[in-house]
PDB file of N, CA and C in Angstrom:
ATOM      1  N   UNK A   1       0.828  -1.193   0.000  1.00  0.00           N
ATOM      2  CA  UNK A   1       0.000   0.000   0.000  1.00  0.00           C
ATOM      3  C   UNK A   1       0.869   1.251   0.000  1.00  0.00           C
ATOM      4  N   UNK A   2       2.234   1.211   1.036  1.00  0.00           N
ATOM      5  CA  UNK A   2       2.811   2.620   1.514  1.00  0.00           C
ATOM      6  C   UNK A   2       3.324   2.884  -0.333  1.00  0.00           C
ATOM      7  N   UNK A   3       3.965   1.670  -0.703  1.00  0.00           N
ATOM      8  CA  UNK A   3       4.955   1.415  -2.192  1.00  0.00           C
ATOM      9  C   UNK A   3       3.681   2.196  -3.299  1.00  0.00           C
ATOM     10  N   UNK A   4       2.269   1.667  -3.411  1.00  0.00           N
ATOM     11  CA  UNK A   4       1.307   2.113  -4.531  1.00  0.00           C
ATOM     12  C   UNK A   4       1.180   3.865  -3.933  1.00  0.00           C
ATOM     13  N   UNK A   5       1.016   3.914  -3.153  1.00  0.00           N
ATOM     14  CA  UNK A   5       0.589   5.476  -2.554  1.00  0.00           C
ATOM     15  C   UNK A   5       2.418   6.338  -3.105  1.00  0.00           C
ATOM     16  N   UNK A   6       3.025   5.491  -2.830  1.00  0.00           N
ATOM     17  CA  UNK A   6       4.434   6.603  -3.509  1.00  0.00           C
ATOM     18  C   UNK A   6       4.673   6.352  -4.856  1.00  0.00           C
ATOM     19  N   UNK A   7       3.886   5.797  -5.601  1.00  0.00           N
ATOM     20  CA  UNK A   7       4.141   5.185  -6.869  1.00  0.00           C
ATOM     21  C   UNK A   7       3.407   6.652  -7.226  1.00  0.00           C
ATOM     22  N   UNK A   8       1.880   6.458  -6.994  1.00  0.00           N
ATOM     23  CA  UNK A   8       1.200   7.463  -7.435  1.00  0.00           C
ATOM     24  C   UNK A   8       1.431   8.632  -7.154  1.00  0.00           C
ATOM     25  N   UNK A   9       2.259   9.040  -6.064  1.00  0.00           N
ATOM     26  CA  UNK A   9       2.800  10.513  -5.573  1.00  0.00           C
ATOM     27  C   UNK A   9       3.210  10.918  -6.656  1.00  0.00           C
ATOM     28  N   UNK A  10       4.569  10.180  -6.812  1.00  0.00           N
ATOM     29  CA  UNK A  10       5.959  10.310  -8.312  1.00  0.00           C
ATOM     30  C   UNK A  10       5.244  10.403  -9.680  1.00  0.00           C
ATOM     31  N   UNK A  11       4.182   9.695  -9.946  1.00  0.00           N
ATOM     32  CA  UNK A  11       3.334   9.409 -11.100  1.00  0.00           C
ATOM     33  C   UNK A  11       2.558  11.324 -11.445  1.00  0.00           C
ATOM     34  N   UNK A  12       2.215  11.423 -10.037  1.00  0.00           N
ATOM     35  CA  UNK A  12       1.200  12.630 -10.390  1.00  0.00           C
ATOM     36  C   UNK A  12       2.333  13.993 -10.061  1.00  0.00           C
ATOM     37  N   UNK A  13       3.461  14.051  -9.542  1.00  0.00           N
ATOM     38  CA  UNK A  13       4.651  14.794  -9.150  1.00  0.00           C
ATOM     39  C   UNK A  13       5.132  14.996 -10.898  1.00  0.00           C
ATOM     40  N   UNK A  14       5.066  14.473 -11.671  1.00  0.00           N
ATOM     41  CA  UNK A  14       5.668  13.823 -12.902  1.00  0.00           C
ATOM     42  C   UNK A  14       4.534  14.619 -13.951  1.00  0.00           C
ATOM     43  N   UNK A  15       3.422  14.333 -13.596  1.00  0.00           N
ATOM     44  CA  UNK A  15       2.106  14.715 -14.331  1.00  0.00           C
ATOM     45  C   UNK A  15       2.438  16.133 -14.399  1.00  0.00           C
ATOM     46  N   UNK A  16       2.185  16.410 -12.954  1.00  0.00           N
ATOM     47  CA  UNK A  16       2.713  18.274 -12.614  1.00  0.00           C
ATOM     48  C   UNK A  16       3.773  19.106 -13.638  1.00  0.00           C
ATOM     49  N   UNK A  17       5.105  18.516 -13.416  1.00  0.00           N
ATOM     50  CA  UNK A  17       6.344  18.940 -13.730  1.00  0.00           C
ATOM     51  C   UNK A  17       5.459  18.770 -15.667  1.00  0.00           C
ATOM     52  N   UNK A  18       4.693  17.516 -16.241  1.00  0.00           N
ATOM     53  CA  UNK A  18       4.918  17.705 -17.600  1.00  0.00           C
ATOM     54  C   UNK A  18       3.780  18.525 -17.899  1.00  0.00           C
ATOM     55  N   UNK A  19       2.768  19.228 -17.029  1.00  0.00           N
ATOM     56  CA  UNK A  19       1.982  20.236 -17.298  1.00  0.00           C
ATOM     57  C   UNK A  19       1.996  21.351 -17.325  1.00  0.00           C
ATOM     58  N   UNK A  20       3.043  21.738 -16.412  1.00  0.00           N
ATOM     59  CA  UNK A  20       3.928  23.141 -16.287  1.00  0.00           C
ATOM     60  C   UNK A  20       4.883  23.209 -17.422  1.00  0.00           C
ATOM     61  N   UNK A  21       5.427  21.991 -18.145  1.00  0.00           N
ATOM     62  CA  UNK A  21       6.411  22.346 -19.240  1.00  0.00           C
ATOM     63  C   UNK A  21       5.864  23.391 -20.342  1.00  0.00           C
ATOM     64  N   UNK A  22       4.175  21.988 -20.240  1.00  0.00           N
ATOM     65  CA  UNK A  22       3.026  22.615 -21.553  1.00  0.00           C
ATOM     66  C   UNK A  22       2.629  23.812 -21.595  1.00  0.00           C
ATOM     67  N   UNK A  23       2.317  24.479 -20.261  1.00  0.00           N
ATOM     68  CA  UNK A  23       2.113  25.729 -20.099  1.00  0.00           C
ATOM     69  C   UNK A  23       2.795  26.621 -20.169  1.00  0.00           C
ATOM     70  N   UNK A  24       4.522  26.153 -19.682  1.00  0.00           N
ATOM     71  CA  UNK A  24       5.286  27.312 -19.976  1.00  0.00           C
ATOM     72  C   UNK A  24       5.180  27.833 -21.872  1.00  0.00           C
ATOM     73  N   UNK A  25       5.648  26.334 -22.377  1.00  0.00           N
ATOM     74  CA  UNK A  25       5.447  26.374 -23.992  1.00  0.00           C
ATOM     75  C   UNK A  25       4.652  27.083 -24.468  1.00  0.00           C
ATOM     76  N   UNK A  26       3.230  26.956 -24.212  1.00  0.00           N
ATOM     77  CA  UNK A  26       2.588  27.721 -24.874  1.00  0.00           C
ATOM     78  C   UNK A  26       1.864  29.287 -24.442  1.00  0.00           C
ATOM     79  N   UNK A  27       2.750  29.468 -23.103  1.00  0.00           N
ATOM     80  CA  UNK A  27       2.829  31.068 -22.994  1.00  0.00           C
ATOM     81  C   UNK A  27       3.426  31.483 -24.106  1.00  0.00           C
ATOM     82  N   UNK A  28       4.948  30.826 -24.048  1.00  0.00           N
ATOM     83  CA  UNK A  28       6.065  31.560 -25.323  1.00  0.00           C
ATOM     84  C   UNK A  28       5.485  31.331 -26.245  1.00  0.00           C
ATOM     85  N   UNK A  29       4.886  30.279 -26.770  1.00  0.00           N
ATOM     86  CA  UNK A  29       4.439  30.891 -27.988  1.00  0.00           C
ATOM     87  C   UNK A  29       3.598  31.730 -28.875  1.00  0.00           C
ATOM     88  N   UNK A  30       2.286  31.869 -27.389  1.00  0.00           N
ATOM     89  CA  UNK A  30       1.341  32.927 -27.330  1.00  0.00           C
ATOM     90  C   UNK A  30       2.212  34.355 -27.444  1.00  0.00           C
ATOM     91  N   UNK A  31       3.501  34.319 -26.624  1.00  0.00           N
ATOM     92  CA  UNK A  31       4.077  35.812 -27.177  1.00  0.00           C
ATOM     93  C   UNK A  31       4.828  36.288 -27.680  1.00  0.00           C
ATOM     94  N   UNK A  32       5.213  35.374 -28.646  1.00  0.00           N
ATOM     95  CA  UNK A  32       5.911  34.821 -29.770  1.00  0.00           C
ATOM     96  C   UNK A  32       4.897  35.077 -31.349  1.00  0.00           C
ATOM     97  N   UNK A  33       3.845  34.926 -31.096  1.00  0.00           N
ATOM     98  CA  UNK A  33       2.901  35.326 -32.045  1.00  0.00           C
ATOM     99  C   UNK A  33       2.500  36.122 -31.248  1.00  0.00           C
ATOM    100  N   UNK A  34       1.820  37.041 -30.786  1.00  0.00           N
ATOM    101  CA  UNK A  34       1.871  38.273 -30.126  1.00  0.00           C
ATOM    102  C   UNK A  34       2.967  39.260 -30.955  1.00  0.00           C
ATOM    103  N   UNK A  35       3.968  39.213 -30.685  1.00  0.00           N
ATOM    104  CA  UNK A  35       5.094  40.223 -31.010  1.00  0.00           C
ATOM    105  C   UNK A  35       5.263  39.941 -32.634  1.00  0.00           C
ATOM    106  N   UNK A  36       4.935  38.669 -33.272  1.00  0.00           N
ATOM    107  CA  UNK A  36       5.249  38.931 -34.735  1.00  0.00           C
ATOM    108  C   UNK A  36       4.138  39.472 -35.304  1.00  0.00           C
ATOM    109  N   UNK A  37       2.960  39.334 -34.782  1.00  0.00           N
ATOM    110  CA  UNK A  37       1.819  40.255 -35.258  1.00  0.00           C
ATOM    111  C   UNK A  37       1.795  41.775 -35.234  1.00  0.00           C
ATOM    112  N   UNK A  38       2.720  42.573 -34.045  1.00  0.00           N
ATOM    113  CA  UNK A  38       2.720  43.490 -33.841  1.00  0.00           C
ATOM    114  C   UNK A  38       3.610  44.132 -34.693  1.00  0.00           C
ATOM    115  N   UNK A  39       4.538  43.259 -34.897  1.00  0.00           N
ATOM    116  CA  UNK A  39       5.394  43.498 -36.077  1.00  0.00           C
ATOM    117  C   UNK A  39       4.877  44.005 -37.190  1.00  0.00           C
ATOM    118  N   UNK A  40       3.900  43.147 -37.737  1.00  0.00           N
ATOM    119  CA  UNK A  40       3.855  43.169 -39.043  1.00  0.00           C
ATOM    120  C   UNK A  40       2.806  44.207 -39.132  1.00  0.00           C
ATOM    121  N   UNK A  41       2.185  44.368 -37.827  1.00  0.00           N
ATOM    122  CA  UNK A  41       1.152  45.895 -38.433  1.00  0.00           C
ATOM    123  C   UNK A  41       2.057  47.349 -37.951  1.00  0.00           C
ATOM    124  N   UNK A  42       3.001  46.999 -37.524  1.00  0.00           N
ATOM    125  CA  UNK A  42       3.770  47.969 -37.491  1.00  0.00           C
ATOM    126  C   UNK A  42       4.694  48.509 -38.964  1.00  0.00           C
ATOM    127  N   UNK A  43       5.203  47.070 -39.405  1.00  0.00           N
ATOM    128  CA  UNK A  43       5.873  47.591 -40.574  1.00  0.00           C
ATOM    129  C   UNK A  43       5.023  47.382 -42.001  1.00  0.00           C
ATOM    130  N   UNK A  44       3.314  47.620 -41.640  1.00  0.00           N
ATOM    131  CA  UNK A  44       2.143  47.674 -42.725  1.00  0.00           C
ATOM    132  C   UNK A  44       1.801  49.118 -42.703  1.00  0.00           C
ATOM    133  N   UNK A  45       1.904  49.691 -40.794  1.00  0.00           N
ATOM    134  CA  UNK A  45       1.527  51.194 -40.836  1.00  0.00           C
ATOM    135  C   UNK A  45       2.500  51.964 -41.317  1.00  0.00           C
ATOM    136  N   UNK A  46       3.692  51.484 -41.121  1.00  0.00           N
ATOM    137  CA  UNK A  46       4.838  52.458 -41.889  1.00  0.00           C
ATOM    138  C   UNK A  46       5.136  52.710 -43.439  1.00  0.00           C
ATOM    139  N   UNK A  47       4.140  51.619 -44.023  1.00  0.00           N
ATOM    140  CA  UNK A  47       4.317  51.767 -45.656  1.00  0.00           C
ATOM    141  C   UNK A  47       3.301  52.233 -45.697  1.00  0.00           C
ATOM    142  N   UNK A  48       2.177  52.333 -44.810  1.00  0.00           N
ATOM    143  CA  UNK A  48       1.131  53.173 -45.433  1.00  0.00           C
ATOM    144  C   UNK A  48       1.651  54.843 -44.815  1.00  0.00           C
ATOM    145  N   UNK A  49       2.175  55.269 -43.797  1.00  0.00           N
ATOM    146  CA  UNK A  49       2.448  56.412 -43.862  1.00  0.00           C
ATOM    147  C   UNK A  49       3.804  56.926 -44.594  1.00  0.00           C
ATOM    148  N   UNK A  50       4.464  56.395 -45.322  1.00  0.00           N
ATOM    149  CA  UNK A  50       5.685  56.418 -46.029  1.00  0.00           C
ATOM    150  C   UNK A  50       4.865  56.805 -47.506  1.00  0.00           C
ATOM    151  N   UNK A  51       3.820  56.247 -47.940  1.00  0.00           N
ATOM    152  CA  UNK A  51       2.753  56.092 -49.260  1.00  0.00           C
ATOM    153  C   UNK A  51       2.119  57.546 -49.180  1.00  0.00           C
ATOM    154  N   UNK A  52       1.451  57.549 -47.756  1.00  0.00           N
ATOM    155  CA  UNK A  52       1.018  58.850 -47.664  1.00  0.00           C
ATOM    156  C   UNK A  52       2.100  60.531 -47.873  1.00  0.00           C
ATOM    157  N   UNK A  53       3.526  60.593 -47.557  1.00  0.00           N
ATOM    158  CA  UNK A  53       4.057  61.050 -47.276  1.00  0.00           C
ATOM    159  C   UNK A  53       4.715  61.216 -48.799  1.00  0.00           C
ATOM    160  N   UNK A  54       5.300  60.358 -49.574  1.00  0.00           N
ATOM    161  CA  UNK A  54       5.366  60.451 -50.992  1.00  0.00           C
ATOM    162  C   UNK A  54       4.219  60.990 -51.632  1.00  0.00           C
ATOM    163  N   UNK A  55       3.062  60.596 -51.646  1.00  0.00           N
ATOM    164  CA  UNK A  55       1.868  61.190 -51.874  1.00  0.00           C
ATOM    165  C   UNK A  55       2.014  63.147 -52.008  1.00  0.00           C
ATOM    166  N   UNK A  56       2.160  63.559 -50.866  1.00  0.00           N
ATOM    167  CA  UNK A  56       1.546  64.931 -50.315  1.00  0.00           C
ATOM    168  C   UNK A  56       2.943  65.179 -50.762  1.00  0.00           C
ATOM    169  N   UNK A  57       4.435  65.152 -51.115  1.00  0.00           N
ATOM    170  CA  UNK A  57       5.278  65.127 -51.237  1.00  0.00           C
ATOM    171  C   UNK A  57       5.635  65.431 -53.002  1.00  0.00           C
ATOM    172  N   UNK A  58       5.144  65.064 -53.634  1.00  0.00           N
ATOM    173  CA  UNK A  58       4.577  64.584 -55.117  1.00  0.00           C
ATOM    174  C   UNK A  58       3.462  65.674 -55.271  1.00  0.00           C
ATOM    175  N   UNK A  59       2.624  65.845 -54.688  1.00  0.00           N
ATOM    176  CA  UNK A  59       1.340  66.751 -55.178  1.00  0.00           C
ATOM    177  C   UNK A  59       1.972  68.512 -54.623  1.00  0.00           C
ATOM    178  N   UNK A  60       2.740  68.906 -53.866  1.00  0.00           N
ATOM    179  CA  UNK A  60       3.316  69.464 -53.089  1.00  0.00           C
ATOM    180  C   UNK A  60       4.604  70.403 -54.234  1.00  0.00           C
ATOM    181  N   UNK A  61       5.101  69.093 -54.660  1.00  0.00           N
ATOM    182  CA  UNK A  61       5.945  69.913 -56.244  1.00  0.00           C
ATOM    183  C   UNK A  61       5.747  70.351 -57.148  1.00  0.00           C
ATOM    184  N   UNK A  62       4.278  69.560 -57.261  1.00  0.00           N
ATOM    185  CA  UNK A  62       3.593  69.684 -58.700  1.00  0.00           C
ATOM    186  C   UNK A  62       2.594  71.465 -58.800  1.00  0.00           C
ATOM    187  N   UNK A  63       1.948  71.426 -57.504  1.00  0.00           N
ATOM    188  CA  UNK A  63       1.606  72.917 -56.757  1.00  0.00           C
ATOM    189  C   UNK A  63       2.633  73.696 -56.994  1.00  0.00           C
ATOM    190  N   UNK A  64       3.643  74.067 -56.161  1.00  0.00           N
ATOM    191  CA  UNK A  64       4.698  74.750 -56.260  1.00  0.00           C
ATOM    192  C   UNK A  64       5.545  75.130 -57.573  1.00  0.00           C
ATOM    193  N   UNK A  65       5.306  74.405 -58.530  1.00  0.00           N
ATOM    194  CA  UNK A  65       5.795  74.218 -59.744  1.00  0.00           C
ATOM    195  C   UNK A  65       4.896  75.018 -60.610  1.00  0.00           C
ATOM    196  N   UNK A  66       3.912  74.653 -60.639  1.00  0.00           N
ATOM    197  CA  UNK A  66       2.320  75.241 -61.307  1.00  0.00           C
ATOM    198  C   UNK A  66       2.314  77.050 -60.783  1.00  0.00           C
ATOM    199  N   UNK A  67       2.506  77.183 -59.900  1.00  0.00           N
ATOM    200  CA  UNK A  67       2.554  78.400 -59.236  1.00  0.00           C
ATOM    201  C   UNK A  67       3.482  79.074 -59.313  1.00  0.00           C
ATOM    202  N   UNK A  68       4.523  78.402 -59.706  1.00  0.00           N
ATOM    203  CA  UNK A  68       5.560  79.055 -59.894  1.00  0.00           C
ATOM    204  C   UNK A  68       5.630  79.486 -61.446  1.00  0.00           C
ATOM    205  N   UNK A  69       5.330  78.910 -62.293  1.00  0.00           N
ATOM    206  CA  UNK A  69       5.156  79.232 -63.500  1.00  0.00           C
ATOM    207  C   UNK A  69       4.214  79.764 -63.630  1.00  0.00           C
ATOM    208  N   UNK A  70       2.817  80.115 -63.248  1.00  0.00           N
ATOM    209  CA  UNK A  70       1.968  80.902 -63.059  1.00  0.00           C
ATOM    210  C   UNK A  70       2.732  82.250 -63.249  1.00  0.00           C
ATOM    211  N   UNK A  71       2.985  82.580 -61.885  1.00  0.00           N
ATOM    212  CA  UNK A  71       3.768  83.625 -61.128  1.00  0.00           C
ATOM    213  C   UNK A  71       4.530  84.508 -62.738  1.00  0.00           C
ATOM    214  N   UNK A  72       5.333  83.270 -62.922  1.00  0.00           N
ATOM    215  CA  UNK A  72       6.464  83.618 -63.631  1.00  0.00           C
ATOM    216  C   UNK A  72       5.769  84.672 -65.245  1.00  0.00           C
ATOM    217  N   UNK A  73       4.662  83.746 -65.467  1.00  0.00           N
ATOM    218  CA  UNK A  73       3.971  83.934 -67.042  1.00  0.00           C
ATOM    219  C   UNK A  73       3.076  85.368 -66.122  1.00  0.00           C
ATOM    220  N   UNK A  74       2.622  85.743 -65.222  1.00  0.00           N
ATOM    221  CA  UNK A  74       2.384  86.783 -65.076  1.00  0.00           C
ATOM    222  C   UNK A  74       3.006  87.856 -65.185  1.00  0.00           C
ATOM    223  N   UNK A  75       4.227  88.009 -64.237  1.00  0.00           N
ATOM    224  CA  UNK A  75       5.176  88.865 -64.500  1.00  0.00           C
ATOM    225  C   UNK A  75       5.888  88.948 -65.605  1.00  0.00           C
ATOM    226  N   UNK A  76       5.974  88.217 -66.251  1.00  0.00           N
ATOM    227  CA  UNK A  76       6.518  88.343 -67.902  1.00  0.00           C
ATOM    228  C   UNK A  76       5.334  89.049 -68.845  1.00  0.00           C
ATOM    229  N   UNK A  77       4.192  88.394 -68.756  1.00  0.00           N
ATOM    230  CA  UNK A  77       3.820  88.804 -70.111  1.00  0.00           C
ATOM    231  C   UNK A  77       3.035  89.979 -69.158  1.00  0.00           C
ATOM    232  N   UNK A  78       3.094  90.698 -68.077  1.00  0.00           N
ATOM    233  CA  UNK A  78       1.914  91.417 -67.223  1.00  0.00           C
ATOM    234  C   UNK A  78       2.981  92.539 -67.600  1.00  0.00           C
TER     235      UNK A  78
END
């Protein structure tokens, strides 16, 4: 009886230790995917504000340019 009662101690001592492995595991990997997700909408928001920024950047020359030749054809032919 004392031998089955320490059998099952070690048995369920054993159970413990391989349920805590599982759990540690799949914390890390919960934040392990966590952080590559954050990643990737991080370096999705930066091409969209990099897009935006070429954008207004581009329309910005094309203004300045237009206006400037405006300007220019006024004072010439004015």
């Amino acid at each position: 009886m004392e031998r089955s009662l320490d059998q099952f101690e070690e048995a369920f001592e054993r159970a413990q230790r391989v349920e805590e492995r599982r759990r540690h595991e799949l914390r890390r990997r919960a934040a392990n995917r966590s952080r590559a997700r954050e990643i990737v909408k991080t370096e999705k928001r930066g091409r969209v504000r990099f897009s935006v920024l070429a954008v207004c950047l581009t329309v910005t020359v094309i203004v300045v340019v237009a206006v400037m030749f405006e300007t220019l054809a006024w004072l010439v032919g004015g």
